[in-house]
PDB file of N, CA and C in Angstrom:
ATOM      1  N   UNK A   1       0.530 -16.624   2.708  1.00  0.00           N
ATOM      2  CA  UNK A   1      -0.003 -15.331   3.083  1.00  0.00           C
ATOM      3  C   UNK A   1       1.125 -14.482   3.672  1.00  0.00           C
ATOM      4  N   UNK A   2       1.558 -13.100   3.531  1.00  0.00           N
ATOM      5  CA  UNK A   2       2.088 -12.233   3.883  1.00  0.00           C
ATOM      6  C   UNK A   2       1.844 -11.687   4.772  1.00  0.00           C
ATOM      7  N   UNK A   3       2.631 -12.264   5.678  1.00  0.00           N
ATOM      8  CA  UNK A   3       2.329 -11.235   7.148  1.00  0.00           C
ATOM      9  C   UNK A   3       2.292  -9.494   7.070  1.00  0.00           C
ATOM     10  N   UNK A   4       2.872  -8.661   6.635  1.00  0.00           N
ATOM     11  CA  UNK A   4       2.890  -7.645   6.180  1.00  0.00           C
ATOM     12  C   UNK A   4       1.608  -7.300   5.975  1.00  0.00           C
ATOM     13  N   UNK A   5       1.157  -8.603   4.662  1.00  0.00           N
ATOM     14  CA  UNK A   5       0.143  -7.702   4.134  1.00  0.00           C
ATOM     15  C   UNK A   5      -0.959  -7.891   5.353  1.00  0.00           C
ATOM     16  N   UNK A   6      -0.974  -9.037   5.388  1.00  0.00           N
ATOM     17  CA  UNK A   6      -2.766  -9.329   6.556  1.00  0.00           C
ATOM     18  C   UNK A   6      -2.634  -8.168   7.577  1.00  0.00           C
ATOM     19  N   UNK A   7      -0.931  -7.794   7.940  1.00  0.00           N
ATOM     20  CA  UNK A   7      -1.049  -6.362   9.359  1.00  0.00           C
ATOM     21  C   UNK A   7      -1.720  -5.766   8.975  1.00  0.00           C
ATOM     22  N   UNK A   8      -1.092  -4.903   7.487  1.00  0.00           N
ATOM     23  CA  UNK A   8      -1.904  -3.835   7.118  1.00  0.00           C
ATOM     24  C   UNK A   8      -3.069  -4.103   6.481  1.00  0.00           C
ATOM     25  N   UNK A   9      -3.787  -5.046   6.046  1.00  0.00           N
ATOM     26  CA  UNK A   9      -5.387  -4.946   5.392  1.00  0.00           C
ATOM     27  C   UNK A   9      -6.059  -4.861   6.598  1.00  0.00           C
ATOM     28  N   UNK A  10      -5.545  -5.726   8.105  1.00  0.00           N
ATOM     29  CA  UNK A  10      -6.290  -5.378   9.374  1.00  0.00           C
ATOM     30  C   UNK A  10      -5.970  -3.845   9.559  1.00  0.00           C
ATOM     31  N   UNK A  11      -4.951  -3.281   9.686  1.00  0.00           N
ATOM     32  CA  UNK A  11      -4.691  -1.861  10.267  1.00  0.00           C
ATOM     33  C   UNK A  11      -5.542  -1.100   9.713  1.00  0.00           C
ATOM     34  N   UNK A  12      -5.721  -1.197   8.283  1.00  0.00           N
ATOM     35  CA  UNK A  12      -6.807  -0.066   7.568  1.00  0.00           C
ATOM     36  C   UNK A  12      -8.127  -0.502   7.954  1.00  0.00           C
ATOM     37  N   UNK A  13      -8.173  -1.816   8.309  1.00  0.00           N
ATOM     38  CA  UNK A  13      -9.529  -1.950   8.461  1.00  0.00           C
ATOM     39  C   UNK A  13     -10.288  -1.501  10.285  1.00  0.00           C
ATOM     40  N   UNK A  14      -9.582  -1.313  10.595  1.00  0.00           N
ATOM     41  CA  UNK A  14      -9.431  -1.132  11.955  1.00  0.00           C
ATOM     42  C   UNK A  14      -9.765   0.068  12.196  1.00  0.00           C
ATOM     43  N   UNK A  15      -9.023   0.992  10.615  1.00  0.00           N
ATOM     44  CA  UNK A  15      -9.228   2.826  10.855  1.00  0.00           C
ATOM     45  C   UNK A  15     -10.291   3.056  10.203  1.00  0.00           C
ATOM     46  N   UNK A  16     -11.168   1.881   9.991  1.00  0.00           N
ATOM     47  CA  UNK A  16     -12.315   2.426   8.518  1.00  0.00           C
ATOM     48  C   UNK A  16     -11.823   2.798   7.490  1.00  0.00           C
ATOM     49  N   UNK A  17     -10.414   2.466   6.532  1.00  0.00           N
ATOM     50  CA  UNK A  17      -9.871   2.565   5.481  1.00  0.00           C
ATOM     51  C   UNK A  17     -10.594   2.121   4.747  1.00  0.00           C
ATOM     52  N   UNK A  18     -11.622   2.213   3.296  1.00  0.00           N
ATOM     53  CA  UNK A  18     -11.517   0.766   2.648  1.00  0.00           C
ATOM     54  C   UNK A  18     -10.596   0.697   1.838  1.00  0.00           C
ATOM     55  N   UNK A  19     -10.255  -0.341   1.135  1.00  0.00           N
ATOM     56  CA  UNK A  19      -8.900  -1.237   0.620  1.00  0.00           C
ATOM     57  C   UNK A  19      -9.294  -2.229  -0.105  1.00  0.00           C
ATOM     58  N   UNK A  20      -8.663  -2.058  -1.223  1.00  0.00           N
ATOM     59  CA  UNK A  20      -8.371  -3.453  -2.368  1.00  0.00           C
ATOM     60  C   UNK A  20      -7.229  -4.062  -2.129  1.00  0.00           C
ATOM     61  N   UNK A  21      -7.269  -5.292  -2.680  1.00  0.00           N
ATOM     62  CA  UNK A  21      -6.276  -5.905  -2.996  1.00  0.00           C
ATOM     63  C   UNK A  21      -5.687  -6.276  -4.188  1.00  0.00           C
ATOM     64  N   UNK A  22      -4.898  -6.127  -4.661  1.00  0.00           N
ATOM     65  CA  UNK A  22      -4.422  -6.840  -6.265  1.00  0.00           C
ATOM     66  C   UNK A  22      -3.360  -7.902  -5.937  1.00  0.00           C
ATOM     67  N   UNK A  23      -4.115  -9.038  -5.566  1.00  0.00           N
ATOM     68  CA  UNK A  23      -2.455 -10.487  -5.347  1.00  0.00           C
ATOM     69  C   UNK A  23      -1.959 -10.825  -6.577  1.00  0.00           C
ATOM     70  N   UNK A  24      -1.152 -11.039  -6.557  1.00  0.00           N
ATOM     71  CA  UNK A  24      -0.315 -11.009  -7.931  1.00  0.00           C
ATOM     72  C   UNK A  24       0.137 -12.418  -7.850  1.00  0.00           C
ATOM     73  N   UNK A  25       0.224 -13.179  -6.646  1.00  0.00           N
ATOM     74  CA  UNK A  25      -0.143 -14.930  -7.192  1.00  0.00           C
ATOM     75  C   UNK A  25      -0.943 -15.230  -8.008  1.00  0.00           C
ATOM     76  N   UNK A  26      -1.889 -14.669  -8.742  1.00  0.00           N
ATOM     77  CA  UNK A  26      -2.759 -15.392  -9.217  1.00  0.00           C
ATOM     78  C   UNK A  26      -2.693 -15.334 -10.727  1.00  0.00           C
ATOM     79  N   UNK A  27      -1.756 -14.033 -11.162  1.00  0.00           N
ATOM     80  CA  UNK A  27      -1.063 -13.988 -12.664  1.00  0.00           C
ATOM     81  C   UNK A  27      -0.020 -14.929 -13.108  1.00  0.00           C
ATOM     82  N   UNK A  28       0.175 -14.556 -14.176  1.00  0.00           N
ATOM     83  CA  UNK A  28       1.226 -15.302 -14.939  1.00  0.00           C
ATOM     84  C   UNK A  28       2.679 -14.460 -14.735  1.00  0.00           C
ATOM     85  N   UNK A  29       3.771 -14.847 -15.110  1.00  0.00           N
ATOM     86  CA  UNK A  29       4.702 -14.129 -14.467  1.00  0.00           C
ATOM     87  C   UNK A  29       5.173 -13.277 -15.149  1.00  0.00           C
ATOM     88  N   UNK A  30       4.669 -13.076 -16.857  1.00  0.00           N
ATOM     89  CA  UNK A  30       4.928 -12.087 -17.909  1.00  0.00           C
ATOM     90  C   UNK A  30       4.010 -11.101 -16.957  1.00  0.00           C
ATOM     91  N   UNK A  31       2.675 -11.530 -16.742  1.00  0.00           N
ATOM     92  CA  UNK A  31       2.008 -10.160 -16.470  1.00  0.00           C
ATOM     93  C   UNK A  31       2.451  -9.697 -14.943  1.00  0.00           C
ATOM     94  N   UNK A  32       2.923 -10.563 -14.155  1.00  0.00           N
ATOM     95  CA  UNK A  32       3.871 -10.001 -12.922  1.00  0.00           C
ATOM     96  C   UNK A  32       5.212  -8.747 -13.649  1.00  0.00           C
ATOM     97  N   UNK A  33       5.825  -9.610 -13.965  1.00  0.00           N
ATOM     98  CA  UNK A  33       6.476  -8.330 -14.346  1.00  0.00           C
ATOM     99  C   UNK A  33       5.968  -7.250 -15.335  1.00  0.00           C
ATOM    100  N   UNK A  34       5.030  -7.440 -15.697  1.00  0.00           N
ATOM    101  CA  UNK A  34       4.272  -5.959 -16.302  1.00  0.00           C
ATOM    102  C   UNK A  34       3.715  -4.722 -15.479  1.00  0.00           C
ATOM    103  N   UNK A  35       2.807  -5.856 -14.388  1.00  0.00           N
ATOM    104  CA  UNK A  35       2.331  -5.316 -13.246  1.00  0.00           C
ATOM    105  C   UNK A  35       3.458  -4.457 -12.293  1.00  0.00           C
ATOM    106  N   UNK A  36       4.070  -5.165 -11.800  1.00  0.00           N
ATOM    107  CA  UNK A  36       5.191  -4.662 -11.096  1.00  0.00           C
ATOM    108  C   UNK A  36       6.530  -3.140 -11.718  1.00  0.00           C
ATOM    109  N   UNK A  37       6.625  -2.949 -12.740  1.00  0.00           N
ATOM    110  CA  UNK A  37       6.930  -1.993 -13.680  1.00  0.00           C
ATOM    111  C   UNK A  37       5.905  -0.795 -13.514  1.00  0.00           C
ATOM    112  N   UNK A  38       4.493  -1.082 -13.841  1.00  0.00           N
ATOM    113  CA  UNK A  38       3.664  -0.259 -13.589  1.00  0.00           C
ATOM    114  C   UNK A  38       3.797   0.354 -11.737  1.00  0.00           C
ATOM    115  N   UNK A  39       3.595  -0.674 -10.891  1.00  0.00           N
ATOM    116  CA  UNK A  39       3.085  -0.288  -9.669  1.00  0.00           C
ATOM    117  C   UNK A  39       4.798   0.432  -8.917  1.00  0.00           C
ATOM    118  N   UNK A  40       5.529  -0.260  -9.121  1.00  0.00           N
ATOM    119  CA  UNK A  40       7.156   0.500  -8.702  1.00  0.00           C
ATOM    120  C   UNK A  40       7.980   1.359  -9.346  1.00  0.00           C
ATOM    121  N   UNK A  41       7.749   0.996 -10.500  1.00  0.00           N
ATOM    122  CA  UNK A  41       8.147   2.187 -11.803  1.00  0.00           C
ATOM    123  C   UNK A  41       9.520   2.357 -11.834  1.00  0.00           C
ATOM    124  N   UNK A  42       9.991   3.723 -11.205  1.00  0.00           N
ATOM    125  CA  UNK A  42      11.438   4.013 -10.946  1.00  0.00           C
ATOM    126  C   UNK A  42      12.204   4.101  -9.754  1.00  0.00           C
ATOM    127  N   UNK A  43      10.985   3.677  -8.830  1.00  0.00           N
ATOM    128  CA  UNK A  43      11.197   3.653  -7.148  1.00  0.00           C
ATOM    129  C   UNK A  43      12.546   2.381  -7.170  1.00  0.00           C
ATOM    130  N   UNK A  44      13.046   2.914  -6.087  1.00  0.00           N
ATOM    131  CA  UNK A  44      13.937   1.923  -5.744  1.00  0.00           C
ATOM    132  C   UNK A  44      13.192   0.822  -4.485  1.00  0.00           C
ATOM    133  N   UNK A  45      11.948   0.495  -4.384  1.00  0.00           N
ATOM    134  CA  UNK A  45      11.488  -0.342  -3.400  1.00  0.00           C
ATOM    135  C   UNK A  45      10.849  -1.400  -3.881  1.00  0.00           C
ATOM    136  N   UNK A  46      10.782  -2.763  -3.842  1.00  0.00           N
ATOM    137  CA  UNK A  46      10.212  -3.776  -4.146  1.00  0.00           C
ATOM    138  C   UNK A  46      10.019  -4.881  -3.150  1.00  0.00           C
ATOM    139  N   UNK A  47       8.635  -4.520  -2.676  1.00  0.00           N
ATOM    140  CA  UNK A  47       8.260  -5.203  -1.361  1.00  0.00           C
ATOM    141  C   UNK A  47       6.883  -5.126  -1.068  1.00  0.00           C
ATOM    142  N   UNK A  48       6.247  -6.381  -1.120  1.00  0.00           N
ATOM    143  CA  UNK A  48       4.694  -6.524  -0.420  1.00  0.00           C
ATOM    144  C   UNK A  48       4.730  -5.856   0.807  1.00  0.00           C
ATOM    145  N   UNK A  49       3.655  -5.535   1.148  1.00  0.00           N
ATOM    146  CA  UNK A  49       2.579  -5.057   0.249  1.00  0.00           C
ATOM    147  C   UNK A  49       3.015  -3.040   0.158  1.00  0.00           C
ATOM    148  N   UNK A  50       2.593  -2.992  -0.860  1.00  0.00           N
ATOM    149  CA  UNK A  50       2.995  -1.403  -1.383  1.00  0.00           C
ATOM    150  C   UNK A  50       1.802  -0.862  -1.744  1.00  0.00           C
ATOM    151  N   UNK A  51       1.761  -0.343  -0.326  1.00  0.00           N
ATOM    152  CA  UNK A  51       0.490   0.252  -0.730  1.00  0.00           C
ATOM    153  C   UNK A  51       0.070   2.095  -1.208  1.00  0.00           C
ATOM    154  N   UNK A  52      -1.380   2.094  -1.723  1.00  0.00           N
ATOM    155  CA  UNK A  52      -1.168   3.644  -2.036  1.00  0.00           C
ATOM    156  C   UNK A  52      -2.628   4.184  -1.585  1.00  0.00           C
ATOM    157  N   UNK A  53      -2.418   5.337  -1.380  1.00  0.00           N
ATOM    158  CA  UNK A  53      -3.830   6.249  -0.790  1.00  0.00           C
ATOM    159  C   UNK A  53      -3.577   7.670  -1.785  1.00  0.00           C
ATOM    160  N   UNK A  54      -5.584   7.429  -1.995  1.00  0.00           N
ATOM    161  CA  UNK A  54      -5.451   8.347  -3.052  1.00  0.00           C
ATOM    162  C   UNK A  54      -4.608   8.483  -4.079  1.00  0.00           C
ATOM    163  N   UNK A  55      -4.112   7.233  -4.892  1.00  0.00           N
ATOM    164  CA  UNK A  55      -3.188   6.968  -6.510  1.00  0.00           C
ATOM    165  C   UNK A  55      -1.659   7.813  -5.885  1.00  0.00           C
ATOM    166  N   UNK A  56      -1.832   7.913  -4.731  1.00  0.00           N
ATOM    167  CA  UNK A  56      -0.065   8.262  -3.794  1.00  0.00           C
ATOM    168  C   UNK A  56       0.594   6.968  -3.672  1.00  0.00           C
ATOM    169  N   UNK A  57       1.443   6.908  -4.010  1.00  0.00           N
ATOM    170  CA  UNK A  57       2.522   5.973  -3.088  1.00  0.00           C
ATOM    171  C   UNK A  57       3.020   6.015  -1.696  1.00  0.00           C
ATOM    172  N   UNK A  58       2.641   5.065  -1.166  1.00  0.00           N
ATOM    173  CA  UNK A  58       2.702   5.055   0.532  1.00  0.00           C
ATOM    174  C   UNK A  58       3.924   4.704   0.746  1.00  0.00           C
ATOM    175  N   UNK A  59       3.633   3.291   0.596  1.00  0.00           N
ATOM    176  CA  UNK A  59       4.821   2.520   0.644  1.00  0.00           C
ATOM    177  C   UNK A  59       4.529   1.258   1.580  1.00  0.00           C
ATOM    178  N   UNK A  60       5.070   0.725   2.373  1.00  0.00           N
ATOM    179  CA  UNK A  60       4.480  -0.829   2.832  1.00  0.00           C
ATOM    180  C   UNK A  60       4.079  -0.304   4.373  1.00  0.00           C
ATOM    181  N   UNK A  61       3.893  -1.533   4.935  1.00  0.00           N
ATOM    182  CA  UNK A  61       3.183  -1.201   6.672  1.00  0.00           C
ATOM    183  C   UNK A  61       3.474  -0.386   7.496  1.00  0.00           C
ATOM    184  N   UNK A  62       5.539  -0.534   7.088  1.00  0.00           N
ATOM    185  CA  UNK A  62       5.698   0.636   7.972  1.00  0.00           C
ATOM    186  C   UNK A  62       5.726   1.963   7.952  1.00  0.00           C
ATOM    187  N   UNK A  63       5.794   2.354   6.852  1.00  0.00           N
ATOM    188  CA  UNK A  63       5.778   3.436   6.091  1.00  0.00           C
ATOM    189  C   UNK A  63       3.597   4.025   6.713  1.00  0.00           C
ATOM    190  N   UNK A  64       3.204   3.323   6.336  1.00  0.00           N
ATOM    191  CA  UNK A  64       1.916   3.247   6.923  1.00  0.00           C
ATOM    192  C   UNK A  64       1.931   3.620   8.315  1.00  0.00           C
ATOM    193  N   UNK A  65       2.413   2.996   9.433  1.00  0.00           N
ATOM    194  CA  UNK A  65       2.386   2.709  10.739  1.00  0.00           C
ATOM    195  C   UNK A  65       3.104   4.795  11.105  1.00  0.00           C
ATOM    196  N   UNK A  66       4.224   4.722  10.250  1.00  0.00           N
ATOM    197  CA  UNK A  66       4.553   5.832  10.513  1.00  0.00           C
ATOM    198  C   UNK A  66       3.832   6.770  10.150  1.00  0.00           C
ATOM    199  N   UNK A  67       2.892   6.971   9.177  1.00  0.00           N
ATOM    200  CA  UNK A  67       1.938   8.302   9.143  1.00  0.00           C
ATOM    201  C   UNK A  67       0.874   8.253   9.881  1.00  0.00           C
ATOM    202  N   UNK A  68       0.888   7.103  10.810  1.00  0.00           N
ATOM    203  CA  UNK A  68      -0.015   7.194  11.774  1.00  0.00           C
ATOM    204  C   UNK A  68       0.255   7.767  12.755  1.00  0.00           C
ATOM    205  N   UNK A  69       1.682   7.277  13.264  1.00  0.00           N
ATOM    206  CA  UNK A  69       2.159   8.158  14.107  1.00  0.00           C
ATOM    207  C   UNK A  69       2.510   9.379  14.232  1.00  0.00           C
ATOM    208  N   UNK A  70       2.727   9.872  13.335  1.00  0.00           N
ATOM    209  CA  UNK A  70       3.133  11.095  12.428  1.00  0.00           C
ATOM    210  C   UNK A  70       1.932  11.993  12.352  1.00  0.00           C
ATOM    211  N   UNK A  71       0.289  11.668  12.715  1.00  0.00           N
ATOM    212  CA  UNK A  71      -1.204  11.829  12.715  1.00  0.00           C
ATOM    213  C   UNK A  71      -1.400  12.257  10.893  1.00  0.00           C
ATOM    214  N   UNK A  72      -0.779  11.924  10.080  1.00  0.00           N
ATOM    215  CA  UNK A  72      -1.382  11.991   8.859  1.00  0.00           C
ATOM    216  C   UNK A  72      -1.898  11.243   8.178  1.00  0.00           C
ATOM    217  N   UNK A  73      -2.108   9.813   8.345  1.00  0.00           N
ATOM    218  CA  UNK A  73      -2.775   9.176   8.051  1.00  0.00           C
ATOM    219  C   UNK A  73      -4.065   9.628   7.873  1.00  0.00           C
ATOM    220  N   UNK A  74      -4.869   9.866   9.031  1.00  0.00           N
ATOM    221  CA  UNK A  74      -6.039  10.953   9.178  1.00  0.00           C
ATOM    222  C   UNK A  74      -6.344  11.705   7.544  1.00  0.00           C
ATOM    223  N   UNK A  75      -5.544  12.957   7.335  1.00  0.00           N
ATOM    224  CA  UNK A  75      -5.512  13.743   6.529  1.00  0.00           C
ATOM    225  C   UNK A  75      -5.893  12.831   5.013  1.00  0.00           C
ATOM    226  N   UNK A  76      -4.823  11.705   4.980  1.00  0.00           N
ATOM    227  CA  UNK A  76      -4.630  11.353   4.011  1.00  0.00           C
ATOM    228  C   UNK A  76      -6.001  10.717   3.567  1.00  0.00           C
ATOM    229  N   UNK A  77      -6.590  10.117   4.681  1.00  0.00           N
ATOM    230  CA  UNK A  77      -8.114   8.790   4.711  1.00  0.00           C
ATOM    231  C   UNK A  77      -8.840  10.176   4.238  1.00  0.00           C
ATOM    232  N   UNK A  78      -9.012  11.227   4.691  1.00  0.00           N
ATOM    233  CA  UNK A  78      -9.927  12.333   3.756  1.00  0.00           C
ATOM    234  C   UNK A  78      -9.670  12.638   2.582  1.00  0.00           C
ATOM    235  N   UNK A  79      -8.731  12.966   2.138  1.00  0.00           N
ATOM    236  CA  UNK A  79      -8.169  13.397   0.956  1.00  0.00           C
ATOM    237  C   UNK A  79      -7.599  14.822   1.264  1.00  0.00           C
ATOM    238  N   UNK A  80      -7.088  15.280   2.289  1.00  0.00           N
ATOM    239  CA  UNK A  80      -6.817  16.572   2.625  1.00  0.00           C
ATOM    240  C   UNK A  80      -5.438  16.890   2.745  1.00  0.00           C
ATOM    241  N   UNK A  81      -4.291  16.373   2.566  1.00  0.00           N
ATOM    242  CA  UNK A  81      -2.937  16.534   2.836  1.00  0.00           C
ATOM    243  C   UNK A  81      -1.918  16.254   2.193  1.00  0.00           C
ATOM    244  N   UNK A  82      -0.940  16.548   1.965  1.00  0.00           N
ATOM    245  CA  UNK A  82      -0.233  16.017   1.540  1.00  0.00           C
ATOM    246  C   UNK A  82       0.965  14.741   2.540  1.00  0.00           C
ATOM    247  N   UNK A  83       1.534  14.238   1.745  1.00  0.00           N
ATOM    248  CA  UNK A  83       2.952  13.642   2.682  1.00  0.00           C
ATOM    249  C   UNK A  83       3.114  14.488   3.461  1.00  0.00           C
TER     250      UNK A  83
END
C-alpha cells in the first residue's frame, strides 16, 4: 500500500471529495504501460498517486495539500475555478 496514496484517499475523504481509484497492481504490465501513457502523457511526472479533479491534472498529495492551502481546492470540489 502507498502511503501517499492512503494520505490522500483519507484527505479527500475528510473534505467530502468523492474519489476513485484505478490500482494498477492488478493489470498486466502491457496494459500498465498503456495505462500510464494515457494518464501522464507528455508530463514530465511519474508518481503515485496522480491524481485529477474534474478530468484536470492535479498532480500527487502534495500538489493536493497545496491547493488546500492555497484555498482552491474548495473551488475546484465545485467545479468553479481554475488552477
Amino acid at each position: 500500500m502507498c502511503h501517499y496514496c492512503v494520505k490522500a484517499k483519507d484527505f479527500l475523504k475528510a473534505k467530502d471529495i468523492p474519489s476513485a481509484e484505478f490500482n494498477m497492481d492488478k493489470i498486466s504490465d502491457k496494459e500498465k504501460f498503456e495505462y500510464a501513457n494515457c494518464i501522464y502523457g507528455a508530463l514530465e511526472w511519474w508518481f503515485v498517486p496522480f491524481i485529477f479533479m474534474n478530468g484536470r491534472p492535479i498532480g500527487s498529495y502534495g500538489e493536493l495539500i497545496e491547493l488546500e492551502k492555497k484555498g482552491r481546492l474548495e473551488h475546484l470540489k465545485n467545479k468553479t475555478a481554475d488552477l
